[in-house]
C-alpha atoms as a PDB file:
ATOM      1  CA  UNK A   1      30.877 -24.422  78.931  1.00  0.00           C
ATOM      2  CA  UNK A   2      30.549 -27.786  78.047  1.00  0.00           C
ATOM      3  CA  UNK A   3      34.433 -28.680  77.211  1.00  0.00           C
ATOM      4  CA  UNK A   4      35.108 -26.769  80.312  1.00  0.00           C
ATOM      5  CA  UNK A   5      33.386 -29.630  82.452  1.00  0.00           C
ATOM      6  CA  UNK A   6      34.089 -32.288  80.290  1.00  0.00           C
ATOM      7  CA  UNK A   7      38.215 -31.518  79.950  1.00  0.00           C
ATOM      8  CA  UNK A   8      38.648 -31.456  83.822  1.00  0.00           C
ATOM      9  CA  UNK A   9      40.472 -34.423  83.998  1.00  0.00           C
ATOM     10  CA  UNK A  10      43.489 -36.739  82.325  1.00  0.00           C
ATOM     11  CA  UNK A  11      40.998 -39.509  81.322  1.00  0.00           C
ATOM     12  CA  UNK A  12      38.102 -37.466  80.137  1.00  0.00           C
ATOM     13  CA  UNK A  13      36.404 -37.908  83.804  1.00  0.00           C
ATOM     14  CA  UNK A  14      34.263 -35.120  85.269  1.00  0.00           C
ATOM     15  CA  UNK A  15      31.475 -34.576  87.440  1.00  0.00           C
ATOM     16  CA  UNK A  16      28.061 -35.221  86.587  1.00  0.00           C
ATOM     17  CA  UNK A  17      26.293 -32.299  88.043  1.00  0.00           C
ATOM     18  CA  UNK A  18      29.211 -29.474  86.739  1.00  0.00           C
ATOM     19  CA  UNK A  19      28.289 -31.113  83.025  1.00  0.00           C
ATOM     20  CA  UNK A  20      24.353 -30.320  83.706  1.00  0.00           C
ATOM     21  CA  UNK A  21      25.273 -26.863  85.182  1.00  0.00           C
ATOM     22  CA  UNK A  22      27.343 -26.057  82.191  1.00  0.00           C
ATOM     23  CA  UNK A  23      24.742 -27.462  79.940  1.00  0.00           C
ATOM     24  CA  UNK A  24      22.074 -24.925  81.703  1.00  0.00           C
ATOM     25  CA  UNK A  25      24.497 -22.248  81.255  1.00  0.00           C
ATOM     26  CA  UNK A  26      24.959 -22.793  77.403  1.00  0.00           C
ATOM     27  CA  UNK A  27      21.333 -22.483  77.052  1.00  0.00           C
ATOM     28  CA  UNK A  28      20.971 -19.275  79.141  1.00  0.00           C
ATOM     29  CA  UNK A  29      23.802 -17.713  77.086  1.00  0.00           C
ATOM     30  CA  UNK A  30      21.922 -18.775  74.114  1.00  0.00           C
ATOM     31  CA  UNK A  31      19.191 -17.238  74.601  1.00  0.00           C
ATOM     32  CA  UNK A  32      20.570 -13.846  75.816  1.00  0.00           C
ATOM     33  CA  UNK A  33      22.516 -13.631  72.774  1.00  0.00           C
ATOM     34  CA  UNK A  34      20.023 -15.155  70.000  1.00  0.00           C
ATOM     35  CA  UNK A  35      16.640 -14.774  71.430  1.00  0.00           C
ATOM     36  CA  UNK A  36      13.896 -17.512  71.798  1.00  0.00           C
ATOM     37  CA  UNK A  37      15.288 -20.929  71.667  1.00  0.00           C
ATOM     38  CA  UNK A  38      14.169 -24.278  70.711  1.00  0.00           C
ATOM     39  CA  UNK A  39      15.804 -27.304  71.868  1.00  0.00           C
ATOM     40  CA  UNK A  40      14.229 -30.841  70.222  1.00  0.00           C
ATOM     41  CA  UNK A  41      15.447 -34.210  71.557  1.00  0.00           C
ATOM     42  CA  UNK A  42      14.794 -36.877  69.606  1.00  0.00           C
ATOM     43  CA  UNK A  43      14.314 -40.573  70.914  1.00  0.00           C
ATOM     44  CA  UNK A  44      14.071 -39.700  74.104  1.00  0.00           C
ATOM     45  CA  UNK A  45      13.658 -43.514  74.908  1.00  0.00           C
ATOM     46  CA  UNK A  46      17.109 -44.245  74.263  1.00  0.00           C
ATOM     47  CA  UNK A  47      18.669 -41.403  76.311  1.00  0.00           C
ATOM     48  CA  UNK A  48      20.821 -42.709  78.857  1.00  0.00           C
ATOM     49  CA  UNK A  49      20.266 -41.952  82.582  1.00  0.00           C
ATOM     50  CA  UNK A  50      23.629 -39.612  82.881  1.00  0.00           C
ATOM     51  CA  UNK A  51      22.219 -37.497  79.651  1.00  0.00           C
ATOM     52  CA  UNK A  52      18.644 -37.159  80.754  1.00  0.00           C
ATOM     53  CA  UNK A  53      19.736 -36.051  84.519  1.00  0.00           C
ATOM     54  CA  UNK A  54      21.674 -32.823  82.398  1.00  0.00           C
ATOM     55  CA  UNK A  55      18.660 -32.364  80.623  1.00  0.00           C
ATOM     56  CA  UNK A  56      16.458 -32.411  83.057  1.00  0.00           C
ATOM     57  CA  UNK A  57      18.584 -30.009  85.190  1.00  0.00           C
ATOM     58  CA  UNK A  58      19.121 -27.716  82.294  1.00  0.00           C
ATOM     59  CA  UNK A  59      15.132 -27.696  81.470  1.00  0.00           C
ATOM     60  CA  UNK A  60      14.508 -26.964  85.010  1.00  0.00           C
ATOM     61  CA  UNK A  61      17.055 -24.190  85.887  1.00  0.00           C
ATOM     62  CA  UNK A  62      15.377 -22.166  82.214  1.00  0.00           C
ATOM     63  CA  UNK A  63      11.869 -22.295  83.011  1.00  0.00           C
ATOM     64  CA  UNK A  64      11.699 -18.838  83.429  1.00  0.00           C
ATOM     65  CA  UNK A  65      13.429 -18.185  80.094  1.00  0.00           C
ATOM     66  CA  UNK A  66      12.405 -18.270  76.458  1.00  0.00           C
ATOM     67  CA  UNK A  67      12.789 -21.668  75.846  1.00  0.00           C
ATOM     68  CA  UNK A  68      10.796 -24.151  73.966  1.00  0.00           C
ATOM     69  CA  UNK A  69      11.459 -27.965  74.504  1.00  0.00           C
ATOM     70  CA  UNK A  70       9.911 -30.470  71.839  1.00  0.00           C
ATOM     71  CA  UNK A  71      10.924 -34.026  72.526  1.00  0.00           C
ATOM     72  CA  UNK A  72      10.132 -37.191  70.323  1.00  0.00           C
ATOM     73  CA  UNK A  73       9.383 -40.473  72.018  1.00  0.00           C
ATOM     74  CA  UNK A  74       7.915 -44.030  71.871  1.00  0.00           C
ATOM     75  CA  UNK A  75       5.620 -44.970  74.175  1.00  0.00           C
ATOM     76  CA  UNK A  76       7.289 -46.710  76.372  1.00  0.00           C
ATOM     77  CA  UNK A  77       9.306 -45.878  79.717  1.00  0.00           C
ATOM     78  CA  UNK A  78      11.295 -43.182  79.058  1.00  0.00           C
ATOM     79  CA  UNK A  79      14.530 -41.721  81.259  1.00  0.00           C
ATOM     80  CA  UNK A  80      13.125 -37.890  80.671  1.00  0.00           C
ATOM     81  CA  UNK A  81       9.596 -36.477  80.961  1.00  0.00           C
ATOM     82  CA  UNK A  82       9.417 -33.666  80.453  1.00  0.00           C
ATOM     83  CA  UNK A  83       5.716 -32.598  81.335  1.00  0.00           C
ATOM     84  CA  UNK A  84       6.992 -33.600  84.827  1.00  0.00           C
ATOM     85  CA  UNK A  85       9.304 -30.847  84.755  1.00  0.00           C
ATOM     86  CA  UNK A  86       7.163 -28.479  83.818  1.00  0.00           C
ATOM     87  CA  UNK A  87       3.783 -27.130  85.096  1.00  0.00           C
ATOM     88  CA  UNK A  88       0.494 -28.781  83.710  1.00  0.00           C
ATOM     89  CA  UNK A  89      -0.067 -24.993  81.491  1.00  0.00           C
ATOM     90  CA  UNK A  90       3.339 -25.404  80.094  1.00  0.00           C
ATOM     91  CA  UNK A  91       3.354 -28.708  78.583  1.00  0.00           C
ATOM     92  CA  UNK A  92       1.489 -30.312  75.367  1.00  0.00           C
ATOM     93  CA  UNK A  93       1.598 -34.089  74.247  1.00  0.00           C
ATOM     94  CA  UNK A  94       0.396 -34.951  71.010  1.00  0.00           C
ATOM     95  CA  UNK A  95      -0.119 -38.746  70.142  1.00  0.00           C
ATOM     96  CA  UNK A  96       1.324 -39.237  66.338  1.00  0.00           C
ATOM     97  CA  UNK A  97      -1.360 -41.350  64.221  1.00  0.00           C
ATOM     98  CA  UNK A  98       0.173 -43.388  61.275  1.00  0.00           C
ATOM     99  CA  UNK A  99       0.259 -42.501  58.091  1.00  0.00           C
ATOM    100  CA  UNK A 100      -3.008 -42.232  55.925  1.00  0.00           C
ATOM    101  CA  UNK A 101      -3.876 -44.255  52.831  1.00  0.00           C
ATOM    102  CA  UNK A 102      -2.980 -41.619  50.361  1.00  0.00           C
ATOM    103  CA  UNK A 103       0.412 -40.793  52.434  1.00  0.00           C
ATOM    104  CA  UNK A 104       1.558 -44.604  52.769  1.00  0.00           C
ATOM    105  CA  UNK A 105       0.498 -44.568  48.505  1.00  0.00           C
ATOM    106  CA  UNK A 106       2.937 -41.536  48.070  1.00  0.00           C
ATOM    107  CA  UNK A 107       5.820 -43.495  50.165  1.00  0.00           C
ATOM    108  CA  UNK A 108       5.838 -46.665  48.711  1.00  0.00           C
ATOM    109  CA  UNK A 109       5.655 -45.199  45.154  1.00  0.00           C
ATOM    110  CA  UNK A 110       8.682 -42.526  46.019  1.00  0.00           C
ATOM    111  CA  UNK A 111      10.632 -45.520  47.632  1.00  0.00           C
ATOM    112  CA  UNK A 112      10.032 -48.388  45.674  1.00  0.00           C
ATOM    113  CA  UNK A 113       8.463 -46.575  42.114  1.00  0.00           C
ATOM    114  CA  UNK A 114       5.586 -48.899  42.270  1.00  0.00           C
ATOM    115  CA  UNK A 115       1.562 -47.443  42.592  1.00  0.00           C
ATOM    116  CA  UNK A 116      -0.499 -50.467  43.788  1.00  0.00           C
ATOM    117  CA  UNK A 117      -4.165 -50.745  43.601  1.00  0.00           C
ATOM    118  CA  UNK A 118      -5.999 -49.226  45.470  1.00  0.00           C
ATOM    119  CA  UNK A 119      -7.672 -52.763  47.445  1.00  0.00           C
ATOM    120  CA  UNK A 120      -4.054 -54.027  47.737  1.00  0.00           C
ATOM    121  CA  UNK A 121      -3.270 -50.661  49.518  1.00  0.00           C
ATOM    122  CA  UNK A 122      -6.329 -50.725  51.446  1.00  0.00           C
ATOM    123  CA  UNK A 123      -5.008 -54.354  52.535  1.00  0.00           C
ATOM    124  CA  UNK A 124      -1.326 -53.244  53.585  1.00  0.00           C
ATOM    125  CA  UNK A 125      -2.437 -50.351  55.316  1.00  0.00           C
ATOM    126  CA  UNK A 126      -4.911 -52.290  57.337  1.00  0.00           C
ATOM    127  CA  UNK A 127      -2.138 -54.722  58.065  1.00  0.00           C
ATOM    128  CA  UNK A 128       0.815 -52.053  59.116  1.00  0.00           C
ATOM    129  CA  UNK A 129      -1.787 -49.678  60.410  1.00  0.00           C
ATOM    130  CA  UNK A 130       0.263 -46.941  59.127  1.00  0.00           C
ATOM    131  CA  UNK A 131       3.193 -47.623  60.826  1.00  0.00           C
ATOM    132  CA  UNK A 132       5.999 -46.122  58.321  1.00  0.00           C
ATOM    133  CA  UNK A 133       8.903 -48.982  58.938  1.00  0.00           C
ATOM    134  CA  UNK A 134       6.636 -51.794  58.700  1.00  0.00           C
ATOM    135  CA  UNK A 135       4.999 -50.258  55.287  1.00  0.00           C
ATOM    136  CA  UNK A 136       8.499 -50.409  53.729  1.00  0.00           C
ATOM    137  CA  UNK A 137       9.125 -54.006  54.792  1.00  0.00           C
ATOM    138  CA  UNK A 138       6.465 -54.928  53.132  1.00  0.00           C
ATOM    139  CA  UNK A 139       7.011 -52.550  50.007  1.00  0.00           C
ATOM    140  CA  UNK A 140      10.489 -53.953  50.064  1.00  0.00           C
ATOM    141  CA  UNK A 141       9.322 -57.711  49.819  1.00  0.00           C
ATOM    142  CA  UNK A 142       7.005 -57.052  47.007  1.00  0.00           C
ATOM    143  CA  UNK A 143       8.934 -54.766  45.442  1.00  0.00           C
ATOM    144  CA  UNK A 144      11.926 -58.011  45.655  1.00  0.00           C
ATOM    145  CA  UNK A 145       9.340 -60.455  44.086  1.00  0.00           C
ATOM    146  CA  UNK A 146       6.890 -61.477  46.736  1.00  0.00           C
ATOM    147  CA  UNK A 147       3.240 -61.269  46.485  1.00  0.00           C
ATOM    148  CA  UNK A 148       1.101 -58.651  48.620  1.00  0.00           C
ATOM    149  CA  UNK A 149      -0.476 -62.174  50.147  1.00  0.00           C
ATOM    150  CA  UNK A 150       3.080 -63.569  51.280  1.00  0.00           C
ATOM    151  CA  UNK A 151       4.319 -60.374  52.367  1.00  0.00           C
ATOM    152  CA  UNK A 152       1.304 -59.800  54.905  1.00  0.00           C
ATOM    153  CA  UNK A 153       1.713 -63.283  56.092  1.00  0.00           C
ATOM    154  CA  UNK A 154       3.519 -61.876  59.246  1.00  0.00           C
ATOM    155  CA  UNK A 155       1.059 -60.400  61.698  1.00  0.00           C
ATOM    156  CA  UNK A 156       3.917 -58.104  63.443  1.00  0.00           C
ATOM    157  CA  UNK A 157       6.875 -55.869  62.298  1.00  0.00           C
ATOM    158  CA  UNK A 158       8.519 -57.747  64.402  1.00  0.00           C
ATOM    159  CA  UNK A 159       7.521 -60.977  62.810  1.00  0.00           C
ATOM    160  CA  UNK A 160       7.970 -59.976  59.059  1.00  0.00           C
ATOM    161  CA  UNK A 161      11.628 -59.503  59.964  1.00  0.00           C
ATOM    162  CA  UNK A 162      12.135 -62.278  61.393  1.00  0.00           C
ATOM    163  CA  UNK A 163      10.777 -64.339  58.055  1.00  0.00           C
ATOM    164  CA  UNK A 164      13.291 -62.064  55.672  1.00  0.00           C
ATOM    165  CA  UNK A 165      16.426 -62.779  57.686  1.00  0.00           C
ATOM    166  CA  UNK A 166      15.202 -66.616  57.212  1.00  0.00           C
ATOM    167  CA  UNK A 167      15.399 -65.655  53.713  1.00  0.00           C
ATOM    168  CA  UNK A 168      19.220 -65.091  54.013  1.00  0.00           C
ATOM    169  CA  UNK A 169      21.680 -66.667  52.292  1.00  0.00           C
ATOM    170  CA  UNK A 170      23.756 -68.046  55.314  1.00  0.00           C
ATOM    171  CA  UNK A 171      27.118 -66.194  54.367  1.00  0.00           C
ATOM    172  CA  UNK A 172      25.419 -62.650  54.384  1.00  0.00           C
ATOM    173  CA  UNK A 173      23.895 -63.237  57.880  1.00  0.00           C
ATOM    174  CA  UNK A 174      27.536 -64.858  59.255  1.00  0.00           C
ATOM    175  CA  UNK A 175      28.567 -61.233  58.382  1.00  0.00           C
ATOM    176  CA  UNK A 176      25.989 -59.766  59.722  1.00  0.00           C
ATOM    177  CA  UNK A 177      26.155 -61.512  63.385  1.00  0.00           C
ATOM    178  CA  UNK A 178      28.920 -59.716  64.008  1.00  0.00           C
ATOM    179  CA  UNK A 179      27.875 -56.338  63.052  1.00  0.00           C
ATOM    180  CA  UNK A 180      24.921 -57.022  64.978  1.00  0.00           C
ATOM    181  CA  UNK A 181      27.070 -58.048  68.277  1.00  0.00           C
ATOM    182  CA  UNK A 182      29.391 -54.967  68.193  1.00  0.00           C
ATOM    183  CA  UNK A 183      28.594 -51.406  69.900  1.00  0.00           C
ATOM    184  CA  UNK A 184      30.623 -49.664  66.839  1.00  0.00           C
ATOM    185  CA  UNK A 185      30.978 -52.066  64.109  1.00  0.00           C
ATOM    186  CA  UNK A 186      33.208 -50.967  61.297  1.00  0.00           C
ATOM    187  CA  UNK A 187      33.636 -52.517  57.922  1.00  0.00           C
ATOM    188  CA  UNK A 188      37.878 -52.399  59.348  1.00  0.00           C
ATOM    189  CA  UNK A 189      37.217 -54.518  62.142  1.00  0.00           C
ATOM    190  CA  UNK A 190      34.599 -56.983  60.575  1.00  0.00           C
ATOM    191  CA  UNK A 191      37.534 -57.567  58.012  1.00  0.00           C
ATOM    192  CA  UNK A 192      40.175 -58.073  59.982  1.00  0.00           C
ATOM    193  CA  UNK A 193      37.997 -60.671  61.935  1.00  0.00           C
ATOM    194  CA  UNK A 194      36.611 -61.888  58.810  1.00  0.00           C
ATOM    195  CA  UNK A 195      39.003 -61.775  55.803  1.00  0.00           C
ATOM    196  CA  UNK A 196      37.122 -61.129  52.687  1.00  0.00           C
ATOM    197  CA  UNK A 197      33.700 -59.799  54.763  1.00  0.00           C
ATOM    198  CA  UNK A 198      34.373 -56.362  53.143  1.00  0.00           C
ATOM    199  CA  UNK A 199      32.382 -57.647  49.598  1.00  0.00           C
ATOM    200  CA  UNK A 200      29.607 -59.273  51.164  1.00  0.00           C
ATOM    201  CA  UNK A 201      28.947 -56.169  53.746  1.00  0.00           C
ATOM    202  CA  UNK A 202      28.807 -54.371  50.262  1.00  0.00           C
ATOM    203  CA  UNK A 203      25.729 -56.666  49.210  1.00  0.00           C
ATOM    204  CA  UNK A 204      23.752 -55.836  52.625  1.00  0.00           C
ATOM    205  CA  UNK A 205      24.288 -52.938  52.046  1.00  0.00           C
ATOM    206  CA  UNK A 206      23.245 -52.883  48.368  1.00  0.00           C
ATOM    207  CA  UNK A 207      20.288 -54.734  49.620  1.00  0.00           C
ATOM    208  CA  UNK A 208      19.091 -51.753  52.336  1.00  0.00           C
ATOM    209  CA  UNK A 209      19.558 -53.885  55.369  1.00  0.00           C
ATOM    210  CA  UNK A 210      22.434 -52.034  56.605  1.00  0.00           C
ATOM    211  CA  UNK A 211      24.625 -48.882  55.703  1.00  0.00           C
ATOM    212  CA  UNK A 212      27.355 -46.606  56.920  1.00  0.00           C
ATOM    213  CA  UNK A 213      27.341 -43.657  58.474  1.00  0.00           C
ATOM    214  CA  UNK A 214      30.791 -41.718  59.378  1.00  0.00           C
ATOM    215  CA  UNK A 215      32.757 -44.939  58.921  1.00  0.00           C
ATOM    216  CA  UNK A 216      29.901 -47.160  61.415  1.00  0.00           C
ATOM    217  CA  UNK A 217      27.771 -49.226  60.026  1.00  0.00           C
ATOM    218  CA  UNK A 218      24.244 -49.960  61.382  1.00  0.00           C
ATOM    219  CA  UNK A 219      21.120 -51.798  60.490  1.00  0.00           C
ATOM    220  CA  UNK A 220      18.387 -50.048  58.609  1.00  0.00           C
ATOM    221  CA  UNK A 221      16.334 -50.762  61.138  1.00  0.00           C
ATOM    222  CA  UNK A 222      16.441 -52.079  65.437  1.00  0.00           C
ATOM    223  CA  UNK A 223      14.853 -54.521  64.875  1.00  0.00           C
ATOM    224  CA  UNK A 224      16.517 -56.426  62.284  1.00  0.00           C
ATOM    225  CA  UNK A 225      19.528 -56.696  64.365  1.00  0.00           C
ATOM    226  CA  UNK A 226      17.420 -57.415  67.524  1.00  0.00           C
ATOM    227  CA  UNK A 227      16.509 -60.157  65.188  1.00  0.00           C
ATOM    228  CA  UNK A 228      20.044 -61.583  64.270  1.00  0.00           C
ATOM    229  CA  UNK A 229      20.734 -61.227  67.676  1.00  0.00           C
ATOM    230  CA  UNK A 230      18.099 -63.907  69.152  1.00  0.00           C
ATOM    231  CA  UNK A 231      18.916 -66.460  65.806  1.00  0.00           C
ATOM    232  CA  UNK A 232      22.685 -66.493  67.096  1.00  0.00           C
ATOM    233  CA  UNK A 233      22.998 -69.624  69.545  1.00  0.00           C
ATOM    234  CA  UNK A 234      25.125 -69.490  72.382  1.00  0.00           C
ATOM    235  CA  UNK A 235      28.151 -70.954  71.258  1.00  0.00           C
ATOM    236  CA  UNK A 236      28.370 -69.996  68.033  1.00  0.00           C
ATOM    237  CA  UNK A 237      27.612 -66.477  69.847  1.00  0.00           C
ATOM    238  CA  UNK A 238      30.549 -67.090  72.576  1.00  0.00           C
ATOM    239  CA  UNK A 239      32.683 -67.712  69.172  1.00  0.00           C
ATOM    240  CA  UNK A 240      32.470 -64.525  67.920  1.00  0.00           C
ATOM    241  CA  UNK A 241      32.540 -62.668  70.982  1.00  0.00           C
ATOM    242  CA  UNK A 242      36.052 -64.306  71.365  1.00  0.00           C
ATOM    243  CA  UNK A 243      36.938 -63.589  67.728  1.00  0.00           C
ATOM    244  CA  UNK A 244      35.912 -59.768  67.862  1.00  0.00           C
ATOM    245  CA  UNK A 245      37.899 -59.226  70.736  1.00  0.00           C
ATOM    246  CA  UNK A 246      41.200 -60.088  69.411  1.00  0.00           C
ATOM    247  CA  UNK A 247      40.291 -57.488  66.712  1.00  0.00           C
ATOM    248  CA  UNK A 248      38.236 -54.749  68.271  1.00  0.00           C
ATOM    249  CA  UNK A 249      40.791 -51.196  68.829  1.00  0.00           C
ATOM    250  CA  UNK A 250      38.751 -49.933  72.026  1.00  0.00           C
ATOM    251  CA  UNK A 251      40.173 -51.578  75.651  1.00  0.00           C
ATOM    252  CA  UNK A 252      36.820 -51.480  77.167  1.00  0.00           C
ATOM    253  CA  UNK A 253      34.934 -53.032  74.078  1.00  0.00           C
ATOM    254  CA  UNK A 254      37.620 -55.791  73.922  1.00  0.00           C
ATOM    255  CA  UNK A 255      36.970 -56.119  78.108  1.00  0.00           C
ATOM    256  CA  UNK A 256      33.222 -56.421  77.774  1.00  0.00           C
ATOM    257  CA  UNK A 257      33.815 -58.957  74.688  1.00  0.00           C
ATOM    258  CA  UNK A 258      36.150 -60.984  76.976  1.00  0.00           C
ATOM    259  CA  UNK A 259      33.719 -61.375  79.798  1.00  0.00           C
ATOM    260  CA  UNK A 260      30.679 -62.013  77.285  1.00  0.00           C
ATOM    261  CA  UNK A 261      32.703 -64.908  75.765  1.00  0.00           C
ATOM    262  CA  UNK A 262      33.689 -66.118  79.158  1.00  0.00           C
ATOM    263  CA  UNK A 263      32.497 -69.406  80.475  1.00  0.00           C
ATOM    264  CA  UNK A 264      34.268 -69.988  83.949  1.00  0.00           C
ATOM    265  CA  UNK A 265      35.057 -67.202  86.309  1.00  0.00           C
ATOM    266  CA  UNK A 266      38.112 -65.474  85.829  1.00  0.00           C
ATOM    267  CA  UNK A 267      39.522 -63.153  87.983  1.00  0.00           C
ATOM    268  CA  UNK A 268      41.487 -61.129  85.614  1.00  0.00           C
ATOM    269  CA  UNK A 269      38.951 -59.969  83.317  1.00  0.00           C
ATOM    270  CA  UNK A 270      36.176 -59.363  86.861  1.00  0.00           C
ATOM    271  CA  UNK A 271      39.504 -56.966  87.677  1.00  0.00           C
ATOM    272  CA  UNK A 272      39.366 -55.150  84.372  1.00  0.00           C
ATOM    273  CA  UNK A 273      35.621 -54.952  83.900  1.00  0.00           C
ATOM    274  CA  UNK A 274      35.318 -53.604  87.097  1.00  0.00           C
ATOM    275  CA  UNK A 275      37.865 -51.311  86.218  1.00  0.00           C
ATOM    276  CA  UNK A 276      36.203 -49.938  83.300  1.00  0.00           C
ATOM    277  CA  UNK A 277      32.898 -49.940  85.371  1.00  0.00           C
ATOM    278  CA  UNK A 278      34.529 -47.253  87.774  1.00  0.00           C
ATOM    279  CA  UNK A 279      36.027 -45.438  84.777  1.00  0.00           C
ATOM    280  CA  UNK A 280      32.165 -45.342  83.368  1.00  0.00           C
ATOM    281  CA  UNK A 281      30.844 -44.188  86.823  1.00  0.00           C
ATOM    282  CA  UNK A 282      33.360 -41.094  86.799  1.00  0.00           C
ATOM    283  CA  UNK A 283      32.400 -40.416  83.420  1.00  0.00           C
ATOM    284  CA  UNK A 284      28.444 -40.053  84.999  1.00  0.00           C
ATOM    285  CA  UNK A 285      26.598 -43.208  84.056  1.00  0.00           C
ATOM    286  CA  UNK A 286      24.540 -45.332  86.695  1.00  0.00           C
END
């Protein structure tokens, strides 16, 4: 149903609404064939607006069906919601505490092999309040050397970040900017922009702060290349842009590099981002 309304036309274009009929259908047929189905979305907070309209037309037009829909979310404005869709009966939201002192104990030891005392633990619990990622930021700075006082220096997640990519040796993080810039970094195209990156990408990712996943690489965590992203300055961020666009194999990430890097207004690459913009539009974003 799906390639049926995606495979309408030469460029991959289709229409928004046929792809959220189709995806109501699938689910229909599923559950007249299987049974009771149970459809989980996770990160709801990152769904784009195109996705979540499908979804929420496909929740809507099963109501009456044996469907179950569990969705995981920060709390923060989300695209989809799906007690909105749903009578008040029908829905259930259930906050997620963090993790308790004996759980956060258990994770650091099966991560980083080390038990710590139990006022040390007390301490780091207080400090990440249980939050998982920012437990094993600070299990991965002691566990690299640092004492339990210097790793809880940094009030925030966000913060403690910030003071490890300090930490980095300036060549790993000019190989990391980069990565951290593109929408679908490869170790191919950091390379070819940056002969010789490929051992160096090896050591970050030795070191857990990035890794590869079907021939992408990404950062172990958001906010660590949220991070690289404010430290790069404007021109030496310009320089890049310009750099990874001569490299890049996809037209419209090479446009949308061209225009970042851009300083005066040029009217050939406003022709071919608007271009792309259309193409996007077709294709059912906002």
């Amino acid at each position: 149903a799906l390639a049926g309304a995606c495979d309408g036309g030469a460029h991959g274009e289709f229409e928004p609404m046929l792809t959220a009929a189709a995806l109501g259908t699938l689910l229909a047929s599923d559950i007249a064939a299987e049974g009771p189905l149970l459809l989980i979305i996770d990160d709801v907070h990152w769904l784009d607006q195109a996705t979540a309209s499908a979804l929420a037309f496909a929740i809507r037009r099963t109501a009456n069906l044996a469907l179950a829909v569990m969705v995981a979310s920060r709390p923060e404005r989300r695209p989809l919601e799906p007690d909105r869709l749903l009578a008040a009966d029908r829905t259930l939201r259930i906050g997620l505490e963090g993790m308790s002192l004996a759980a956060l104990q258990e994770l650091l030891a099966s991560r980083f092999g080390v038990v710590h005392r139990r006022p040390d633990l007390i301490r780091l619990h207080e400090a990440c309040g249980g939050n998982v990622m920012h437990a094993i930021e600070i299990g991965r700075m002691m566990s690299a050397g640092h004492s339990l006082d210097e790793a809880l220096v940094p009030p925030t997640l966000r913060a403690l970040i910030d003071s490890e990519l300090a930490r980095l040796p300036a060549e790993l993080v000019h190989v990391l900017e980069p990565v951290a810039l593109l929408p679908r970094p490869t170790v191919a195209i950091i390379e070819r922009a940056f002969p010789g990156a490929e051992a160096t990408l090896a050591t970050a990712e030795q070191t857990g702060i990035i890794g590869e996943r079907n021939g992408r690489l990404s950062f172990a965590h958001p906010l660590l290349r949220a991070g690289l992203l404010d430290r790069i300055g404007s021109v030496r961020r310009r320089q890049l842009e310009r750099r990874l666009a001569e490299v890049v194999d996809d037209p419209e990430e090479r446009v949308v590099l061209r225009a970042a890097a851009a300083t005066d207004a040029d009217e050939q690459i406003a022709a071919e981002v608007e271009q792309i913009a259309d193409r996007a539009l077709v294709r059912g974003a906002t």
